[in-house]
C-alpha atoms as a PDB file:
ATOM      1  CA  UNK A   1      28.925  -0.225   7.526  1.00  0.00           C
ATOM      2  CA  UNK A   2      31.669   2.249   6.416  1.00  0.00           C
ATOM      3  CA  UNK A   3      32.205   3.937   3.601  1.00  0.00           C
ATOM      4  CA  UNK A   4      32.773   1.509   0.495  1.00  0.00           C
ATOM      5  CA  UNK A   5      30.392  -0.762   1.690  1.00  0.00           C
ATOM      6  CA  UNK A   6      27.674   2.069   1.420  1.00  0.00           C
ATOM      7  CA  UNK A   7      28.820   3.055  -2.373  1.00  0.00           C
ATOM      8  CA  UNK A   8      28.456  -0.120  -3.139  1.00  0.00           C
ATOM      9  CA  UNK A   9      24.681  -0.523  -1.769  1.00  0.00           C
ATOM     10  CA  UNK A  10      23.971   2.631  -3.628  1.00  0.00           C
ATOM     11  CA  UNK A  11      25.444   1.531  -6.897  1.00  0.00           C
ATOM     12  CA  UNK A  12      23.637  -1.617  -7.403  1.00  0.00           C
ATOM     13  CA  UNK A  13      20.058   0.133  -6.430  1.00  0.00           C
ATOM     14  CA  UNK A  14      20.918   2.426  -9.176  1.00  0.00           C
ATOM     15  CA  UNK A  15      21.963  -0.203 -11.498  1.00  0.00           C
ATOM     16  CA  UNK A  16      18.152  -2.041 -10.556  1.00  0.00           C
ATOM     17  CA  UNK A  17      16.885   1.353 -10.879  1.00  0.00           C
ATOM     18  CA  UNK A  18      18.334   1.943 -14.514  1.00  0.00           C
ATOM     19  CA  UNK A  19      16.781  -1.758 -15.246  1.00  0.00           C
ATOM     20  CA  UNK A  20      13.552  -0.740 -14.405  1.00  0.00           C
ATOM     21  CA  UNK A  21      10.847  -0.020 -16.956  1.00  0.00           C
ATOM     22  CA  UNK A  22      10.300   3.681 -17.669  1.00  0.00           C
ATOM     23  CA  UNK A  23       6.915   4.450 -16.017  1.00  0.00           C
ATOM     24  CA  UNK A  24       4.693   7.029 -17.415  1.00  0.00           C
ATOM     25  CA  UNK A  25       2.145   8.742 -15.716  1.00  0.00           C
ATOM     26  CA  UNK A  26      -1.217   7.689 -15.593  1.00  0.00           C
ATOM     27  CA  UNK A  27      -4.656   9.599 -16.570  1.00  0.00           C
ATOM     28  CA  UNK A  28      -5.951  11.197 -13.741  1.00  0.00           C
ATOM     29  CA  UNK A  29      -8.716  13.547 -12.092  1.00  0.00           C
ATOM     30  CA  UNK A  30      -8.120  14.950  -8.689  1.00  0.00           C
ATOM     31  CA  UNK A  31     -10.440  17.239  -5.960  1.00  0.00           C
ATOM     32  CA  UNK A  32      -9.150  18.843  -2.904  1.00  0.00           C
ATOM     33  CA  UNK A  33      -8.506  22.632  -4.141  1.00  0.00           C
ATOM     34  CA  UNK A  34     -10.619  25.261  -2.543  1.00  0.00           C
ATOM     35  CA  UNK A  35     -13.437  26.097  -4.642  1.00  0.00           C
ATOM     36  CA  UNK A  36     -12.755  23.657  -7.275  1.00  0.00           C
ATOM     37  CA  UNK A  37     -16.537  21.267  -7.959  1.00  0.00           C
ATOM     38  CA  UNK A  38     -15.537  18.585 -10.072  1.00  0.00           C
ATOM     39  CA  UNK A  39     -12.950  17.480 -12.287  1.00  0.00           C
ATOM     40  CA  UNK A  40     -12.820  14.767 -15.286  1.00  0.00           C
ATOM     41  CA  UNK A  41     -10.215  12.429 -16.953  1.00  0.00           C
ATOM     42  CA  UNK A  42     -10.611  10.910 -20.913  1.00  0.00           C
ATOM     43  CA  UNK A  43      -8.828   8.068 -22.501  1.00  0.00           C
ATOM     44  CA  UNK A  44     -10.084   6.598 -25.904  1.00  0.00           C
ATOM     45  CA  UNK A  45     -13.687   6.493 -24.806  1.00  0.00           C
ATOM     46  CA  UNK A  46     -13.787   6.138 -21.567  1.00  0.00           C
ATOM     47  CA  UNK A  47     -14.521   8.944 -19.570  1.00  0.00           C
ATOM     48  CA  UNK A  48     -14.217   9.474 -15.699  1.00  0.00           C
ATOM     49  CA  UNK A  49     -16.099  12.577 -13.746  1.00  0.00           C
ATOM     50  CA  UNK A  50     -15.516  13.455 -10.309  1.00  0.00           C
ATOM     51  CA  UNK A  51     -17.998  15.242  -8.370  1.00  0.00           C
ATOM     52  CA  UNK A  52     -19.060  16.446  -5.047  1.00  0.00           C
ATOM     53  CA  UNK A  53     -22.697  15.293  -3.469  1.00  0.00           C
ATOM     54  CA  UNK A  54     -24.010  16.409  -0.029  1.00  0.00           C
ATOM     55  CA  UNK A  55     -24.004  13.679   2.560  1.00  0.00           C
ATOM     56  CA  UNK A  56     -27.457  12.216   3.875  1.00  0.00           C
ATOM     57  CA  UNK A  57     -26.531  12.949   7.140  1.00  0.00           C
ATOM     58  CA  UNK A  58     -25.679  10.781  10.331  1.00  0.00           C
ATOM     59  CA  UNK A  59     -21.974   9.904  10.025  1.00  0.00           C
ATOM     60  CA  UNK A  60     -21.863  11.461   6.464  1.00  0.00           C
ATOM     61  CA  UNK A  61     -21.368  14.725   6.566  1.00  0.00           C
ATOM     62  CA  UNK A  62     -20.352  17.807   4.550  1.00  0.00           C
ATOM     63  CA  UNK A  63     -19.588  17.120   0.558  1.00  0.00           C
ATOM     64  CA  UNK A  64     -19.150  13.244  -0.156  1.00  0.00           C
ATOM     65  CA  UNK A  65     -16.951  12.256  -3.560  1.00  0.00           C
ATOM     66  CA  UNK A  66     -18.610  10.782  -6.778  1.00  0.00           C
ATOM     67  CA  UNK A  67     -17.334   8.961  -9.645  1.00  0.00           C
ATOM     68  CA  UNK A  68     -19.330   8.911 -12.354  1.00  0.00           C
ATOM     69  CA  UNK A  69     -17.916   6.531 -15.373  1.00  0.00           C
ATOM     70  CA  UNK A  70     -18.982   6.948 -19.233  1.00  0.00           C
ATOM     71  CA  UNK A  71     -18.284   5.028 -22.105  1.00  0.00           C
ATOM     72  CA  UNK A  72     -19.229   7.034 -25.618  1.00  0.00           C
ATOM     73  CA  UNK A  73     -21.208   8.975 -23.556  1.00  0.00           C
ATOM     74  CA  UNK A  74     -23.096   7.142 -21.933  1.00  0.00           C
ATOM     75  CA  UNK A  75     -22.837   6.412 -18.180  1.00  0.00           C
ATOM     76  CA  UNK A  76     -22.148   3.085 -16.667  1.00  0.00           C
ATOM     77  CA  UNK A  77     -21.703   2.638 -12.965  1.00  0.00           C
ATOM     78  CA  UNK A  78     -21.321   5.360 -10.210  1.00  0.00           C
ATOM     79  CA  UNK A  79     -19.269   4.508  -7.340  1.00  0.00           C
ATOM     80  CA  UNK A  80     -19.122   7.018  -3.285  1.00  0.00           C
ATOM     81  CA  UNK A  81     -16.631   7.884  -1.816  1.00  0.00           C
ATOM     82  CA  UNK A  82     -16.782   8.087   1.459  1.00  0.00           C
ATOM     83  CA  UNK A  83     -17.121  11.353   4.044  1.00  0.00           C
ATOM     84  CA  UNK A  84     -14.336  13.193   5.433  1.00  0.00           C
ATOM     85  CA  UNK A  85     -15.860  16.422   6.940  1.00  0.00           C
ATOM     86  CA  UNK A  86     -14.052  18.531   5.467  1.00  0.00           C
ATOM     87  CA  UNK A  87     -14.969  21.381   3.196  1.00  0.00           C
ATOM     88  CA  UNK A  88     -13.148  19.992   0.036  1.00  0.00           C
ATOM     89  CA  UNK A  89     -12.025  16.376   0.386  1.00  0.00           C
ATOM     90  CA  UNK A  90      -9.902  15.063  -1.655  1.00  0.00           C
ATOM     91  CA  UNK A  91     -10.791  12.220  -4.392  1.00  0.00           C
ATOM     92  CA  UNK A  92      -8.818  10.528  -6.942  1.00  0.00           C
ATOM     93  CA  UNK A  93      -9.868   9.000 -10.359  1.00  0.00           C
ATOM     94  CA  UNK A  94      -6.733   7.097 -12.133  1.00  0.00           C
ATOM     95  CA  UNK A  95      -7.429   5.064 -15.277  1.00  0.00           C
ATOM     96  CA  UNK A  96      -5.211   2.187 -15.380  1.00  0.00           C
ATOM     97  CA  UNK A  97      -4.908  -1.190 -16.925  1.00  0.00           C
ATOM     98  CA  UNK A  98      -5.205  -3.407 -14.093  1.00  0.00           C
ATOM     99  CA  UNK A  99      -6.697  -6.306 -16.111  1.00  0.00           C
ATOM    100  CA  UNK A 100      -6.065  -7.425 -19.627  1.00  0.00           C
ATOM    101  CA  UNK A 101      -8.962  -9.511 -19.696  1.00  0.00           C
ATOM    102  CA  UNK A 102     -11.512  -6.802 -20.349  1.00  0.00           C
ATOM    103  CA  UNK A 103     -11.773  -5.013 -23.035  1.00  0.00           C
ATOM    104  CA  UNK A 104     -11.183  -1.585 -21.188  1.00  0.00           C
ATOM    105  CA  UNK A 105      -8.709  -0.133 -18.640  1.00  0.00           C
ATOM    106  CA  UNK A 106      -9.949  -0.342 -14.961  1.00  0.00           C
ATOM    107  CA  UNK A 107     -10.740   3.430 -12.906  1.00  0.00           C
ATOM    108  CA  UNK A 108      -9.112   3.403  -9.474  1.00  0.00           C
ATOM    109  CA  UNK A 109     -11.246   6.078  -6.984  1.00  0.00           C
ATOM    110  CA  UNK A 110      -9.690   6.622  -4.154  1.00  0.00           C
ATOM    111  CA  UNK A 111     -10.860   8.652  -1.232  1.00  0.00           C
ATOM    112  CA  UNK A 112      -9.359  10.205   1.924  1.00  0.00           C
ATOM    113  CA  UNK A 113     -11.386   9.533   5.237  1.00  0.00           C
ATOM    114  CA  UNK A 114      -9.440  12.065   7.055  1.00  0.00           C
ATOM    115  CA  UNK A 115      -7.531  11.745  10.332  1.00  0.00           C
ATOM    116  CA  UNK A 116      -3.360  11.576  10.860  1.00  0.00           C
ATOM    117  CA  UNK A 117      -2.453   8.960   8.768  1.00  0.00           C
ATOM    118  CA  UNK A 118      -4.909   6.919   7.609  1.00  0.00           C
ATOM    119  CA  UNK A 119      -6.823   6.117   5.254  1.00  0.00           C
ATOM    120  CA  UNK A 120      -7.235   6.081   1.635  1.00  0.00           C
ATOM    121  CA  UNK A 121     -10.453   4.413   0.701  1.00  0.00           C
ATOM    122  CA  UNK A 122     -10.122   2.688  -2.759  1.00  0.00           C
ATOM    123  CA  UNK A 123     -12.505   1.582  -4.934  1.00  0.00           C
ATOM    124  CA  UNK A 124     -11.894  -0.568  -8.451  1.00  0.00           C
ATOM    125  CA  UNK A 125     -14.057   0.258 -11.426  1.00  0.00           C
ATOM    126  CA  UNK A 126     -13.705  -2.540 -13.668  1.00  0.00           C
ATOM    127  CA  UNK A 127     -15.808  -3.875 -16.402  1.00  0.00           C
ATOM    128  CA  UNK A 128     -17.088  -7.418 -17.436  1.00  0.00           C
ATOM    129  CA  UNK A 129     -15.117  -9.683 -20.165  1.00  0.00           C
ATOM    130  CA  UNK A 130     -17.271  -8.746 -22.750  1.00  0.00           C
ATOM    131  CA  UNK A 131     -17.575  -5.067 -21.503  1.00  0.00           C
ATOM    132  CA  UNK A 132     -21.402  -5.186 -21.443  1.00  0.00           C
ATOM    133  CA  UNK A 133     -21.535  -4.603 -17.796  1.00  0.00           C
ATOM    134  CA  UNK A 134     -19.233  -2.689 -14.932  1.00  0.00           C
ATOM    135  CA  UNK A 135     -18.856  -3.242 -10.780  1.00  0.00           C
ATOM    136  CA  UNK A 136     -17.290  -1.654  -8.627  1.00  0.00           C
ATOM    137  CA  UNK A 137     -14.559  -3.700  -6.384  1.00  0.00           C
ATOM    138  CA  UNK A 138     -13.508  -2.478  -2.882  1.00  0.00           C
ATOM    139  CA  UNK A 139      -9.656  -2.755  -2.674  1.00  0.00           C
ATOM    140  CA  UNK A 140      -9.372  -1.793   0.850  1.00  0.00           C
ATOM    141  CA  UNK A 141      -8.203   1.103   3.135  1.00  0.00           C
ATOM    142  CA  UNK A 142      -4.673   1.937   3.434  1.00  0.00           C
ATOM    143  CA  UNK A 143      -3.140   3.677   6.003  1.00  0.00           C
ATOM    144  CA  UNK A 144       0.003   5.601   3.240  1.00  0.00           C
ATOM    145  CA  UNK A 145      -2.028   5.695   0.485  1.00  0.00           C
ATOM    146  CA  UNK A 146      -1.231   3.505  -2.679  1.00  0.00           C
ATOM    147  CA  UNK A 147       1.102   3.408  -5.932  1.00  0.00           C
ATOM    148  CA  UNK A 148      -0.325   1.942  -9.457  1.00  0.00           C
ATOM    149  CA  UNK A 149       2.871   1.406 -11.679  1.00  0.00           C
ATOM    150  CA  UNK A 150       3.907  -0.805 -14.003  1.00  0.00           C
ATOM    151  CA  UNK A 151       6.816  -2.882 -11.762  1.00  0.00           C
ATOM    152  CA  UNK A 152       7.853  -5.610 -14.454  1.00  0.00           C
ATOM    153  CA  UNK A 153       7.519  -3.713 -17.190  1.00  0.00           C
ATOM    154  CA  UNK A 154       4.583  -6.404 -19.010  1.00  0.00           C
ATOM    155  CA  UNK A 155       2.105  -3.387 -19.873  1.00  0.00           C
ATOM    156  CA  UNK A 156       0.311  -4.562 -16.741  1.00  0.00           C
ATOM    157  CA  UNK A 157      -0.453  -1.761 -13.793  1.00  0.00           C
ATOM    158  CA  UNK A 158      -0.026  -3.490 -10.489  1.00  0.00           C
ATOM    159  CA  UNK A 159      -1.449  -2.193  -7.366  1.00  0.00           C
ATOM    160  CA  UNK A 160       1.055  -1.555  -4.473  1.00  0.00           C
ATOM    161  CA  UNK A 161       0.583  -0.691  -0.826  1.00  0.00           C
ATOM    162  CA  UNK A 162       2.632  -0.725   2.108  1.00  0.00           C
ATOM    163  CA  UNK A 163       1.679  -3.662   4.578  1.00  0.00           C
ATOM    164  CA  UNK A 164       0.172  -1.733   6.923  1.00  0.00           C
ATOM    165  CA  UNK A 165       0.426  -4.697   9.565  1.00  0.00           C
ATOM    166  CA  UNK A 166       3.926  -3.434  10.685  1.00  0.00           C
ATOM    167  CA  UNK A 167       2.328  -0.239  12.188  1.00  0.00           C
ATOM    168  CA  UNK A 168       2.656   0.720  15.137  1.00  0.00           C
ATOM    169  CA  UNK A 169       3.738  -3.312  16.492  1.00  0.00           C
ATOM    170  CA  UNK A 170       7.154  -2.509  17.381  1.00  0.00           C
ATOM    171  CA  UNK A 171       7.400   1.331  16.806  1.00  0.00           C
ATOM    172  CA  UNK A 172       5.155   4.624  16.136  1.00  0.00           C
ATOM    173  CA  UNK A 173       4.072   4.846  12.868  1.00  0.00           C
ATOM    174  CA  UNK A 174       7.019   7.315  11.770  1.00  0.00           C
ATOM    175  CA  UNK A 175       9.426   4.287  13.375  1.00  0.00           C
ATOM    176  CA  UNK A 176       7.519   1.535  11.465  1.00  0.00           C
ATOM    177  CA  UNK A 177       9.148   0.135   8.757  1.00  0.00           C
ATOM    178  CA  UNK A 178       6.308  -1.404   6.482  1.00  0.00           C
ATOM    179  CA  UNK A 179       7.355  -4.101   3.543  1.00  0.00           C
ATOM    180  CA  UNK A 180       5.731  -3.299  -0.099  1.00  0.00           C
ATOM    181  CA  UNK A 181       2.531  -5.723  -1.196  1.00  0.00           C
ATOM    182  CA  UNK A 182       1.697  -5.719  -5.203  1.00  0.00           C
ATOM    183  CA  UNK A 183      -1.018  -6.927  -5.967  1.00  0.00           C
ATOM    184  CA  UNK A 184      -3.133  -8.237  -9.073  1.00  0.00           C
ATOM    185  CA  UNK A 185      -6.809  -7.836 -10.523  1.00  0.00           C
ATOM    186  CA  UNK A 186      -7.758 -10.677 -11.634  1.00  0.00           C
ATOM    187  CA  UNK A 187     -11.099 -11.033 -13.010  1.00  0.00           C
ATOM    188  CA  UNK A 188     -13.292 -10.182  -9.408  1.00  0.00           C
ATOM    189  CA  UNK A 189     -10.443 -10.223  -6.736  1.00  0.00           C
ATOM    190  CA  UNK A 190      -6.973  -8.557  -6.113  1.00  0.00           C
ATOM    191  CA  UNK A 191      -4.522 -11.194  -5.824  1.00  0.00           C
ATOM    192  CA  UNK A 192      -1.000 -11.019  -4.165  1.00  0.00           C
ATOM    193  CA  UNK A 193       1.577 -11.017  -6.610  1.00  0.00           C
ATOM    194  CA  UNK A 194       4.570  -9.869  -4.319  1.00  0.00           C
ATOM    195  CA  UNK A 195       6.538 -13.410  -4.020  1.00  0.00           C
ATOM    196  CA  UNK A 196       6.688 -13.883  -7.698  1.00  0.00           C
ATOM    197  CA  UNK A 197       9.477 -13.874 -10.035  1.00  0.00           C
ATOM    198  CA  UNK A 198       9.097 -10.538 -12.305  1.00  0.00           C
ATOM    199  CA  UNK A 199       8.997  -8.551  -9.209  1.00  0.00           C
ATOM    200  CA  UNK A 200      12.223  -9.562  -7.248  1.00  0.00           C
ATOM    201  CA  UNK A 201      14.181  -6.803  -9.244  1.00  0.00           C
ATOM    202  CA  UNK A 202      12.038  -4.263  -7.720  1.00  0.00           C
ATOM    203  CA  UNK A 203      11.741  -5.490  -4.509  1.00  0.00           C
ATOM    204  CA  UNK A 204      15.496  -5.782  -4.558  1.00  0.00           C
ATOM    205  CA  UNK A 205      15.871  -2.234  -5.099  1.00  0.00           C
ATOM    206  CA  UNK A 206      13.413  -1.606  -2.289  1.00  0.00           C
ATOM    207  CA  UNK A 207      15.661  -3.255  -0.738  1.00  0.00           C
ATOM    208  CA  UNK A 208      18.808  -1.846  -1.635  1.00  0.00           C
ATOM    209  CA  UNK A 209      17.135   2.063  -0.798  1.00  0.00           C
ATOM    210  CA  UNK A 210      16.925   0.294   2.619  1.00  0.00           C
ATOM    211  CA  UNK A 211      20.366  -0.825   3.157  1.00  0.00           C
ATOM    212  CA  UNK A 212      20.959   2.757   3.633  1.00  0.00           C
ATOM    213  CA  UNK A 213      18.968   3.383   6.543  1.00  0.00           C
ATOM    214  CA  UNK A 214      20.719   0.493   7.702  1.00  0.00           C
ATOM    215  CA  UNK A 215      24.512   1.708   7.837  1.00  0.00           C
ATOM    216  CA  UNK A 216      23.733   3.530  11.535  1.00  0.00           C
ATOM    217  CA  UNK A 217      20.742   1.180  12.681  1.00  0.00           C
ATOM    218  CA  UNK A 218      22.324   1.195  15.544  1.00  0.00           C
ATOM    219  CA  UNK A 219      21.997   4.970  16.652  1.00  0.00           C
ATOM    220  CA  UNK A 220      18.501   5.039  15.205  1.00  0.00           C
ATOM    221  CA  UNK A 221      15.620   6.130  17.602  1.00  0.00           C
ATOM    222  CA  UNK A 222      12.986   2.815  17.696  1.00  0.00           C
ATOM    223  CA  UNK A 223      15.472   0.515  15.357  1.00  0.00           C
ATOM    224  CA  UNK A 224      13.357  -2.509  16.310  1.00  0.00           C
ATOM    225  CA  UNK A 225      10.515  -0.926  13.911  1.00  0.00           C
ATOM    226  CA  UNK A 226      12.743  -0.336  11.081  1.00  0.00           C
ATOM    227  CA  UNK A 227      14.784  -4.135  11.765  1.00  0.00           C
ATOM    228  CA  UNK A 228      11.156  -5.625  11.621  1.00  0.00           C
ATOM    229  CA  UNK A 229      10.265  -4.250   8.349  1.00  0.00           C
ATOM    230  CA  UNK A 230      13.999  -4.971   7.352  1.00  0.00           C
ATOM    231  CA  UNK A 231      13.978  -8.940   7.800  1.00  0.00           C
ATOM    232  CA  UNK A 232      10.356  -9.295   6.172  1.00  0.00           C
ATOM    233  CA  UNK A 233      12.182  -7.224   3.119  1.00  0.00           C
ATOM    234  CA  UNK A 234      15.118  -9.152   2.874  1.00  0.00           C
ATOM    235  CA  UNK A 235      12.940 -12.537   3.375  1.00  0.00           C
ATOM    236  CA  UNK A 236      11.375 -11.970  -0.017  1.00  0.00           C
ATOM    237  CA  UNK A 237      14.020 -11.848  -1.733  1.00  0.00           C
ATOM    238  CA  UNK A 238      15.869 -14.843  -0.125  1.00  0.00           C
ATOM    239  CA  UNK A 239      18.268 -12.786   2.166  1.00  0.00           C
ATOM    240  CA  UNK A 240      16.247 -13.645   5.654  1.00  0.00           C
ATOM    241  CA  UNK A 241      18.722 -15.526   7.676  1.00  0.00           C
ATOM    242  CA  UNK A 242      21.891 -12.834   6.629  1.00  0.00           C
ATOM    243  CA  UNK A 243      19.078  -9.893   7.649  1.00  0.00           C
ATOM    244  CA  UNK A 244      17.931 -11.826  10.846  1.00  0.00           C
ATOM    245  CA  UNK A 245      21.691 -12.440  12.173  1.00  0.00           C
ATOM    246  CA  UNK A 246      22.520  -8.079  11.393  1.00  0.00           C
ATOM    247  CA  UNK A 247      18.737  -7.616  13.309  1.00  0.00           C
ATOM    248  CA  UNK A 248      20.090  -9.656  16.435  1.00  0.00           C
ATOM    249  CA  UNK A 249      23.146  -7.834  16.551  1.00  0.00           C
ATOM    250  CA  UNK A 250      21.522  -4.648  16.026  1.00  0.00           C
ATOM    251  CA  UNK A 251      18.133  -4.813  18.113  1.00  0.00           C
ATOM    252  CA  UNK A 252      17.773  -2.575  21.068  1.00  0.00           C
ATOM    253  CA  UNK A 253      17.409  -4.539  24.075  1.00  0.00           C
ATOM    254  CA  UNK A 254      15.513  -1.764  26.461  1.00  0.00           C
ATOM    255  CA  UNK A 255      12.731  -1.485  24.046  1.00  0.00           C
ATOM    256  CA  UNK A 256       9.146  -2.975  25.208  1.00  0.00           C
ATOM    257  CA  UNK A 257       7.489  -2.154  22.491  1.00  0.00           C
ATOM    258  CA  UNK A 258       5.551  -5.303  20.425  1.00  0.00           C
ATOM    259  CA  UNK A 259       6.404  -7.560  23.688  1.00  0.00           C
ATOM    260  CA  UNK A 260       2.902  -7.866  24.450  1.00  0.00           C
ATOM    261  CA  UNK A 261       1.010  -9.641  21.911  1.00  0.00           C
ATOM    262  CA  UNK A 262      -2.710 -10.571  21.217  1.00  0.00           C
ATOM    263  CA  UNK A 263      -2.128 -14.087  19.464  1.00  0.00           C
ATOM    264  CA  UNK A 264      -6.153 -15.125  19.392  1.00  0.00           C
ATOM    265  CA  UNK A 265      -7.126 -11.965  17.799  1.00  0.00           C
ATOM    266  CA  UNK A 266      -9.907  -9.921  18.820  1.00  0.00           C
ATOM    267  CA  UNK A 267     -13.361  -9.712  18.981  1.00  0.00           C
ATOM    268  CA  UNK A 268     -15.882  -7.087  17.805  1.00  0.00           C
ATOM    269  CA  UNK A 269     -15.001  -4.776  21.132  1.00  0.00           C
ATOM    270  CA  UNK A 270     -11.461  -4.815  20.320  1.00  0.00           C
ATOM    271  CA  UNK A 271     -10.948  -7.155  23.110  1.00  0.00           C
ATOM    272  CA  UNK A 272      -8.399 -10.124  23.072  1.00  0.00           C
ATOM    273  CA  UNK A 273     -10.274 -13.223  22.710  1.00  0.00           C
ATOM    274  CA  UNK A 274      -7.528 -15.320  24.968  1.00  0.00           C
ATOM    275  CA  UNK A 275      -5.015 -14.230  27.310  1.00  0.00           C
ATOM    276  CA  UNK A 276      -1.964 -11.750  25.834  1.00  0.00           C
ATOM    277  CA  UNK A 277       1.233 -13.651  25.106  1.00  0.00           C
ATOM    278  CA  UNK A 278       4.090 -11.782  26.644  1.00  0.00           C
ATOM    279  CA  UNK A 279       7.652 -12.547  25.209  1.00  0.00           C
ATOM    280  CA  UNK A 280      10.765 -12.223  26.769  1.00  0.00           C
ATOM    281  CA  UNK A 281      12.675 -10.567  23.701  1.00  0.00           C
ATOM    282  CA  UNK A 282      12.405  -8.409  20.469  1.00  0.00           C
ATOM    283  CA  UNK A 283      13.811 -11.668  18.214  1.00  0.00           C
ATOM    284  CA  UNK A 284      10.866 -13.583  20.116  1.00  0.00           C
ATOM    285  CA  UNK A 285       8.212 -11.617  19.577  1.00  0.00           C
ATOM    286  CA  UNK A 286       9.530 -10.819  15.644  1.00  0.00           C
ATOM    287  CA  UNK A 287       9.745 -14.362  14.828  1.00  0.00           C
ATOM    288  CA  UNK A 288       6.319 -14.994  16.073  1.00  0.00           C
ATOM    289  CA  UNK A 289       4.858 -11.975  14.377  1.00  0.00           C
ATOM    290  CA  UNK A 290       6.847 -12.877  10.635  1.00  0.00           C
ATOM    291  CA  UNK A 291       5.405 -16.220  10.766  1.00  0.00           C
ATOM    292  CA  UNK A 292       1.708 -14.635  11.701  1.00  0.00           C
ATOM    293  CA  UNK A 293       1.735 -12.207   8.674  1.00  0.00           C
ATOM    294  CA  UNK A 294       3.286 -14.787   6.345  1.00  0.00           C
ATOM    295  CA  UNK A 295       6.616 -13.836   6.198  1.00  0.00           C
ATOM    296  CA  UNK A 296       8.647 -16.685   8.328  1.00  0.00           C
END
């Protein structure tokens, strides 16, 4: 990719950048400094506390996260994080309007279980539709941690993560290239928003950032992780076959990595339920995993 070609990648992510709704930051509360017991976030009157309780013991040990959430006062629902070991672990609390169907903003808590990348532990506060009544919804564990911004610019907070299935396939994690997933909360469940209209202009810039890893793919150390995450990209936003035909002239043929596949899935031991599929190729063994996560 020389020269012009690259200016003109990094002009049109600025131009989707400048498109982009402004994002302000959202209310928060945050543990993790040394010494520092709890911490508390207000908006209108709603009222999130962080605190620290000791663990019960058996797998939970040192200081375990609390979120304690008030309205006028009065307390609602309490949701636990979950143990770390270490002396201060750290704990989140972000108001944000994740549904417009209640009559107050949601409280994302989000917890870190420790370990070299992974994971953040997050938990949804949200209330009923009359706002008589609050659960708490687990959103998952992400290895990356996760982003709540407004991406179409509606008023609405979506929750994005990196799809953490990319990990580690066809590179280490620091060679994994990992497309974004946005999701929705909707009423009870999170649903996956990614695919629809208001959110190709971001996803295009994502894209565009990503050309520019791309202009010397070919001297990169594990390309096939980064080409992975690079076709499943450019597939949702209609540009798969273009980024499939610059991933098979691009691959690196010596690499084994992500050859070797479990297609049955596992069982509770971790063990393949049905004989590993070996494939003879990188395209092979892409194709088959893009059409197992969705993406083909």
């Amino acid at each position: 990719m020389n020269a012009v070609i690259r200016f003109a990648a990094l002009s049109m992510a600025l131009l989707w950048a400048a498109a982009l709704p402004a994002r302000a930051e959202l209310p928060k509360a945050e543990l993790g400094e040394a010494g520092k017991q709890e911490a508390a976030v207000t908006q209108g009157n709603l009222r999130a506390v962080l605190a620290y309780r000791p663990g019960s013991g058996g797998d939970e040990t040192g200081k375990i996260p609390h979120l304690y959430l008030a309205i006028n006062g009065q307390f609602v629902i309490t949701l636990k994080g979950i143990s770390s070991g270490f002396d201060w672990p750290q704990a989140e609390a972000t108001i944000a309007e994740l549904d417009p169907s209640n009559p107050y903003p949601e409280v994302v808590f989000t917890t870190f279980s420790g370990g070299a990348h992974c994971c953040q532990h997050v938990l949804i506060a949200t209330s009923s539709a009359d706002g008589r009544s609050w659960k708490a919804l687990s959103a998952g564990d992400y290895d990356g941690g996760i982003s709540l911004k407004d991406l179409d610019g509606d008023g609405r907070i979506e929750l994005e993560v990196s799809d953490g299935r990319f990990n580690y396939v066809f590179a280490s994690y620091a060679g994994s290239v990992s497309p974004p997933m946005i999701y929705h909360l909707q009423g009870p469940k999170l649903t996956d928003v990614t695919r629809q209209a208001p959110f190709q202009p971001y996803l295009r810039q994502r894209a565009a950032e990503l050309d520019q890893r791309m202009a010397d793919i070919g001297n990169q150390h594990e390309r096939n992780g980064v080409l992975a995450g690079y076709v499943a990209l450019k597939g949702l936003i209609g540009e798969g076959a273009a980024a499939w035909n610059v991933m098979l002239n691009s691959y690196d043929r010596t690499a084994t990595e992500g050859l070797t596949s479990c297609q049955a899935g596992t069982d509770d031991q971790g063990r393949c339920k049905a004989p590993e599929t070996r494939f003879p190729d990188f395209p092979k063994a892409l194709a088959a995993f893009l059409r197992r996560t969705g993406y083909l």
